[in-house]
C-alpha atoms as a PDB file:
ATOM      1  CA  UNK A   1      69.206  32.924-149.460  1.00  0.00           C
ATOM      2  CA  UNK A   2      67.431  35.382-151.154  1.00  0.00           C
ATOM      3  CA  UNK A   3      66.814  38.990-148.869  1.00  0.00           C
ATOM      4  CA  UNK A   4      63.522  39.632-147.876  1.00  0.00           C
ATOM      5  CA  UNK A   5      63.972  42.160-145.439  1.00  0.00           C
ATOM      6  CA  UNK A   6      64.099  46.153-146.176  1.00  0.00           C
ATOM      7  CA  UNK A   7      65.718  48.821-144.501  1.00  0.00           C
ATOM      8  CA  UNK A   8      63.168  49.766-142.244  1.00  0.00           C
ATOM      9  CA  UNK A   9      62.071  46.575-140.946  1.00  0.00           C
ATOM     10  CA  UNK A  10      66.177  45.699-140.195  1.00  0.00           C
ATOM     11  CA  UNK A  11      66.503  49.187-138.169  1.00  0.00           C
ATOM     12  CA  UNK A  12      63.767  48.140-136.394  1.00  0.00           C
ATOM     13  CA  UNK A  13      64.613  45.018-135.243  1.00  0.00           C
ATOM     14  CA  UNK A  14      68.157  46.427-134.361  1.00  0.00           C
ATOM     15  CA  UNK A  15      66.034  48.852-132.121  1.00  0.00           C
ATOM     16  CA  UNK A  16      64.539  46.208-130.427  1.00  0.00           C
ATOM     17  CA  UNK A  17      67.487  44.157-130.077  1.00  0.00           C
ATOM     18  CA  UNK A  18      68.883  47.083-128.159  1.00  0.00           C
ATOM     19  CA  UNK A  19      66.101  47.483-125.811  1.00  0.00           C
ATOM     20  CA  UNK A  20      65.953  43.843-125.153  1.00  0.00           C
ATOM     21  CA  UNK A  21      69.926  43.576-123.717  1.00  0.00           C
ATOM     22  CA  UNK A  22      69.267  47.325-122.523  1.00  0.00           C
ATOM     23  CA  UNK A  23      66.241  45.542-120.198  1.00  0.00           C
ATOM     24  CA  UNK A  24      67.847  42.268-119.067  1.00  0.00           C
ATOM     25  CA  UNK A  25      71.322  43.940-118.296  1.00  0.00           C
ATOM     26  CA  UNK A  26      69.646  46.382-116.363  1.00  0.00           C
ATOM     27  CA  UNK A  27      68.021  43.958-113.972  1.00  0.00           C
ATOM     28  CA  UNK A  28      64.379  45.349-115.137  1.00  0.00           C
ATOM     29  CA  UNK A  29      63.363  42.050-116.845  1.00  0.00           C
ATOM     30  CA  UNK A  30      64.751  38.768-115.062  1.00  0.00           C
ATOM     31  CA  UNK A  31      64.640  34.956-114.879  1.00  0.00           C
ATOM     32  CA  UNK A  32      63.263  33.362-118.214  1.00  0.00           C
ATOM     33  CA  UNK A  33      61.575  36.267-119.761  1.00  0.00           C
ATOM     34  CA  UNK A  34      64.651  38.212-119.717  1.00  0.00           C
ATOM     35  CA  UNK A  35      66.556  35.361-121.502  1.00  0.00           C
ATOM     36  CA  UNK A  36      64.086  34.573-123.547  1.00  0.00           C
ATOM     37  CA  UNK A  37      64.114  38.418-124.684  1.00  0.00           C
ATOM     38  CA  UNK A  38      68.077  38.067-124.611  1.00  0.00           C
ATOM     39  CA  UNK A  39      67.734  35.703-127.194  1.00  0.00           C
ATOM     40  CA  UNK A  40      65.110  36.872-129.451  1.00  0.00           C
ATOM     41  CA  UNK A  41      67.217  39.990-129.383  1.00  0.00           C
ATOM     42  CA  UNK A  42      70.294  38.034-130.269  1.00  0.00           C
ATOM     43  CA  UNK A  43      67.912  36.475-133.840  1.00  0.00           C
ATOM     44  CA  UNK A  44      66.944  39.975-134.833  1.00  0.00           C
ATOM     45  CA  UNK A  45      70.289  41.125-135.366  1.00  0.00           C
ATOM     46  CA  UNK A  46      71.440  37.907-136.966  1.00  0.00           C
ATOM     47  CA  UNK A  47      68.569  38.765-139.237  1.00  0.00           C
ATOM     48  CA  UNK A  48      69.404  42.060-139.867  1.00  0.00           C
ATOM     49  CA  UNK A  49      72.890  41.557-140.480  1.00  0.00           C
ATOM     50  CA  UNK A  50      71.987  38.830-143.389  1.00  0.00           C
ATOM     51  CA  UNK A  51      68.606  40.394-144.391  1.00  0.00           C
ATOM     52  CA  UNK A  52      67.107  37.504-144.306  1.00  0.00           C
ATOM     53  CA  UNK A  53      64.287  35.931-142.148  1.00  0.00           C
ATOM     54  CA  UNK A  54      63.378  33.072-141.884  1.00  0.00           C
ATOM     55  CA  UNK A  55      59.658  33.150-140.827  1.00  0.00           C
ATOM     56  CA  UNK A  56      59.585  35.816-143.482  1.00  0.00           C
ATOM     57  CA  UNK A  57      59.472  33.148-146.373  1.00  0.00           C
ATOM     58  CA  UNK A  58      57.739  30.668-144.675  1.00  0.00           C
ATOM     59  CA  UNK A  59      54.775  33.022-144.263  1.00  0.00           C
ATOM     60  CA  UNK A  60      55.645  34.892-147.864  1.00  0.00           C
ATOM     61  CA  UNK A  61      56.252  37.856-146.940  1.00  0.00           C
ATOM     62  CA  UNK A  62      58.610  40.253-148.237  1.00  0.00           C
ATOM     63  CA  UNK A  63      59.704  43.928-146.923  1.00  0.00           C
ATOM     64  CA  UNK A  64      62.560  44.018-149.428  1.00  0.00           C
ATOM     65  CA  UNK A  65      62.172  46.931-152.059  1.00  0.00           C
ATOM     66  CA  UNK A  66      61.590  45.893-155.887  1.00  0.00           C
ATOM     67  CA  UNK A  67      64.639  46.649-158.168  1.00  0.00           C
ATOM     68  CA  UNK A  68      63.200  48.462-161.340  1.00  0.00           C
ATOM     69  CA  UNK A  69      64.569  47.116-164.538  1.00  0.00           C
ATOM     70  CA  UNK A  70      66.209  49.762-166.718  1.00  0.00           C
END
């Protein structure tokens, strides 16, 4: 797998991740929506952690900084 994902966008998603278990272990969201957030938090940080996504290269995108060749 080739990274597509830069620095930013993973610190981002790690954010989110965070807020999504902060929500559904604090009661606030329940039922399926709080799974359903539970999980989606659980994809961004397997994401982050491999820097790559998925939907990323299916769409063609790619938040991954250039490497300039000397």
């Amino acid at each position: 797998m080739k990274k597509n994902m830069g620095n930013t966008d993973k610190a981002i998603r790690i954010v989110l991740a965070i807020v999504f278990a902060a929500l559904y272990f604090t009661n606030t969201v329940t039922g399926t929506l709080g799974l359903v957030l539970l999980i989606l938090g659980a994809v961004f940080v397997l994401t982050s952690l491999v820097s790559f996504c998925p939907l990323y290269a299916i769409v063609g995108l790619n938040t991954c900084p250039t490497k300039k060749a000397a």
